[in-house]
Protein backbone atom coordinates (compact mmCIF):
# COMPACT_ATOMS: atom_id res chain seq x y z
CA UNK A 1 -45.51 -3.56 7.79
CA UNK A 2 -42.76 -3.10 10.36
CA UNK A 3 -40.20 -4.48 7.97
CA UNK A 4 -37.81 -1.58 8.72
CA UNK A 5 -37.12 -2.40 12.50
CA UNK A 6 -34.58 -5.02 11.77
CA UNK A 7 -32.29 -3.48 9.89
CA UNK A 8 -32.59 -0.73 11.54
CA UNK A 9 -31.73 -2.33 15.24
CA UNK A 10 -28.61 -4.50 13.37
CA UNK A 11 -27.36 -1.01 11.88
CA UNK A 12 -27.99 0.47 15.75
CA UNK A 13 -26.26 -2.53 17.19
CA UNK A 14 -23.70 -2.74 14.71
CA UNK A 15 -22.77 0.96 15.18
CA UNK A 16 -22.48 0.82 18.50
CA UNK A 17 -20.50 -2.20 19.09
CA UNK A 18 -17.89 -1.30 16.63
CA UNK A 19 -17.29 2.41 17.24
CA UNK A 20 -15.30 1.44 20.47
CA UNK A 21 -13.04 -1.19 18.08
CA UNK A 22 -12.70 1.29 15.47
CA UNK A 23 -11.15 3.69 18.13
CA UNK A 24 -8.78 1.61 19.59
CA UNK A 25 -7.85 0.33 16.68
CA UNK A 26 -6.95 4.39 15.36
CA UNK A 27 -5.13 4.31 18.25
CA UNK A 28 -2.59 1.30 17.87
CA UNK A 29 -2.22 2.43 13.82
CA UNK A 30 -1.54 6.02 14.99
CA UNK A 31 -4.39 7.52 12.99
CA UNK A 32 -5.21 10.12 15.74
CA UNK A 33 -5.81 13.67 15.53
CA UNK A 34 -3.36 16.02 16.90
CA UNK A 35 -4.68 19.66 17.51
CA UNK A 36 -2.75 22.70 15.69
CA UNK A 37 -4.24 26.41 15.61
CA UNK A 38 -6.60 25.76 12.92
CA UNK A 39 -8.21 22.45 14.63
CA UNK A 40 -11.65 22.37 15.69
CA UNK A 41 -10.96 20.16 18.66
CA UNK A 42 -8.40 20.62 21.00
CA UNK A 43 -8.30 17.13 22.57
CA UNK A 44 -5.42 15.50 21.86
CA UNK A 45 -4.68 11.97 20.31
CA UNK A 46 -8.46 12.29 19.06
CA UNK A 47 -9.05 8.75 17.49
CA UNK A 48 -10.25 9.13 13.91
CA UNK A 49 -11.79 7.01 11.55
CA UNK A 50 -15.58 7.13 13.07
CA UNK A 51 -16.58 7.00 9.32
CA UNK A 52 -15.75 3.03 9.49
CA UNK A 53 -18.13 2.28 11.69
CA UNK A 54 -20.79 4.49 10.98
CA UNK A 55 -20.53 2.51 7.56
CA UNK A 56 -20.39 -1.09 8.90
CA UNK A 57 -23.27 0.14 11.06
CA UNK A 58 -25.04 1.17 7.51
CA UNK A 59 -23.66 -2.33 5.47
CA UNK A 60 -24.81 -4.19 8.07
CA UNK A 61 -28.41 -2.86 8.04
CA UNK A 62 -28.32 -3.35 4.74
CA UNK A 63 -27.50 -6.98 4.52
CA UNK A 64 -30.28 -7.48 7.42
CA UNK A 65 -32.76 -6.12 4.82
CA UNK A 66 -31.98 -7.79 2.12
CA UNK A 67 -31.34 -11.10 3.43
CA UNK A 68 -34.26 -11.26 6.26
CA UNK A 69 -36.52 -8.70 4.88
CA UNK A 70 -38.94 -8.66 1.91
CA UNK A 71 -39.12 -4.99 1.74
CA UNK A 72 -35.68 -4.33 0.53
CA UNK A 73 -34.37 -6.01 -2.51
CA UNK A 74 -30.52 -6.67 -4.23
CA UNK A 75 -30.68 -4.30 -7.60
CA UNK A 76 -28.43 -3.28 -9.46
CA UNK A 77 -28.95 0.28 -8.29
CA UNK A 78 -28.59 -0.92 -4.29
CA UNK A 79 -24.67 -2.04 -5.87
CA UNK A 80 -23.87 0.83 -7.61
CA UNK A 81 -25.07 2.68 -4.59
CA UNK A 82 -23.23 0.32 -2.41
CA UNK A 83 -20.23 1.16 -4.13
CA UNK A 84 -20.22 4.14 -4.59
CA UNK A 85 -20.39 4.75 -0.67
CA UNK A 86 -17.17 1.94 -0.43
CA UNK A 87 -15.50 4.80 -2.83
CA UNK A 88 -16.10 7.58 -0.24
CA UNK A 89 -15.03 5.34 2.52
CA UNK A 90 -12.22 4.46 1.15
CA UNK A 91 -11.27 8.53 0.21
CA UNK A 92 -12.53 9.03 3.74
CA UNK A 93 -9.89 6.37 5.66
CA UNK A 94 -7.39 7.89 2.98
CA UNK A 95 -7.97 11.54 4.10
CA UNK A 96 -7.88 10.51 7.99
CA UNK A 97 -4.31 8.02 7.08
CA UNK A 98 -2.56 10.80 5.10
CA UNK A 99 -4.91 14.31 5.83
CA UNK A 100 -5.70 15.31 2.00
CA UNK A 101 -5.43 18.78 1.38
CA UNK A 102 -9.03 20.24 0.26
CA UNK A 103 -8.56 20.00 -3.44
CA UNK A 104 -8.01 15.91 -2.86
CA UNK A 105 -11.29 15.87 -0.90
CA UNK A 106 -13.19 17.48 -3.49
CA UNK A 107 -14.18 14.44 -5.62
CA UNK A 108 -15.04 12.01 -2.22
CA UNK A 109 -17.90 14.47 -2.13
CA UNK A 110 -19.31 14.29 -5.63
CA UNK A 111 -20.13 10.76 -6.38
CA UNK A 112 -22.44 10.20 -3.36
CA UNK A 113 -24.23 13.08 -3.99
CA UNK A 114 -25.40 12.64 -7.52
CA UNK A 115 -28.22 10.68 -7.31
């Protein structure tokens, strides 16, 4: 019945715990955002790649509910789903490592939202 707790708390935990690595780690490989006119934020040396984990945050849930859970199973579907969503994270990491003009970013944004 309250099948959803656990992976819910591992993708909270998860989340949390590695959004301070991910940062530091931005920092050392210089994949920081530095503010020009058109920026949104102003800070400077903003770390970037929050995306990563956000995601191992969602993986990790995942694997808690398949592997501990009955209510969620492996399909075929889950996979394709799966990765498809390694595709945008990859684009993502790719557009924070290099900054992809908007015509690059336009096909990270199709195939995860095509259902």
């Amino acid at each position: 019945m309250l099948s959803w707790i656990l992976p819910l708390s591992v993708s909270f935990v998860v989340a949390v715990i590695a959004t301070p690595l991910v940062a530091r780690a931005a920092v050392a490989l210089g994949i920081v955002d530095r503010p020009t006119e058109r920026s949104v934020s102003r800070r400077d040396n903003m770390p970037l790649l929050g995306g990563l984990a956000v995601a191992g945050g969602l993986a990790a849930g995942v694997a808690a509910g398949v592997f501990f859970t009955e209510a969620l199973i492996y399909t075929q579907r889950l996979g394709g789903l799966l990765l498809g969503g390694l595709l945008v994270i990859a684009l993502g990491v790719l557009d924070d490592r290099r900054g992809l003009g908007a015509e690059s970013r336009r096909p990270r944004n199709s195939p995860g939202q095509d259902p």
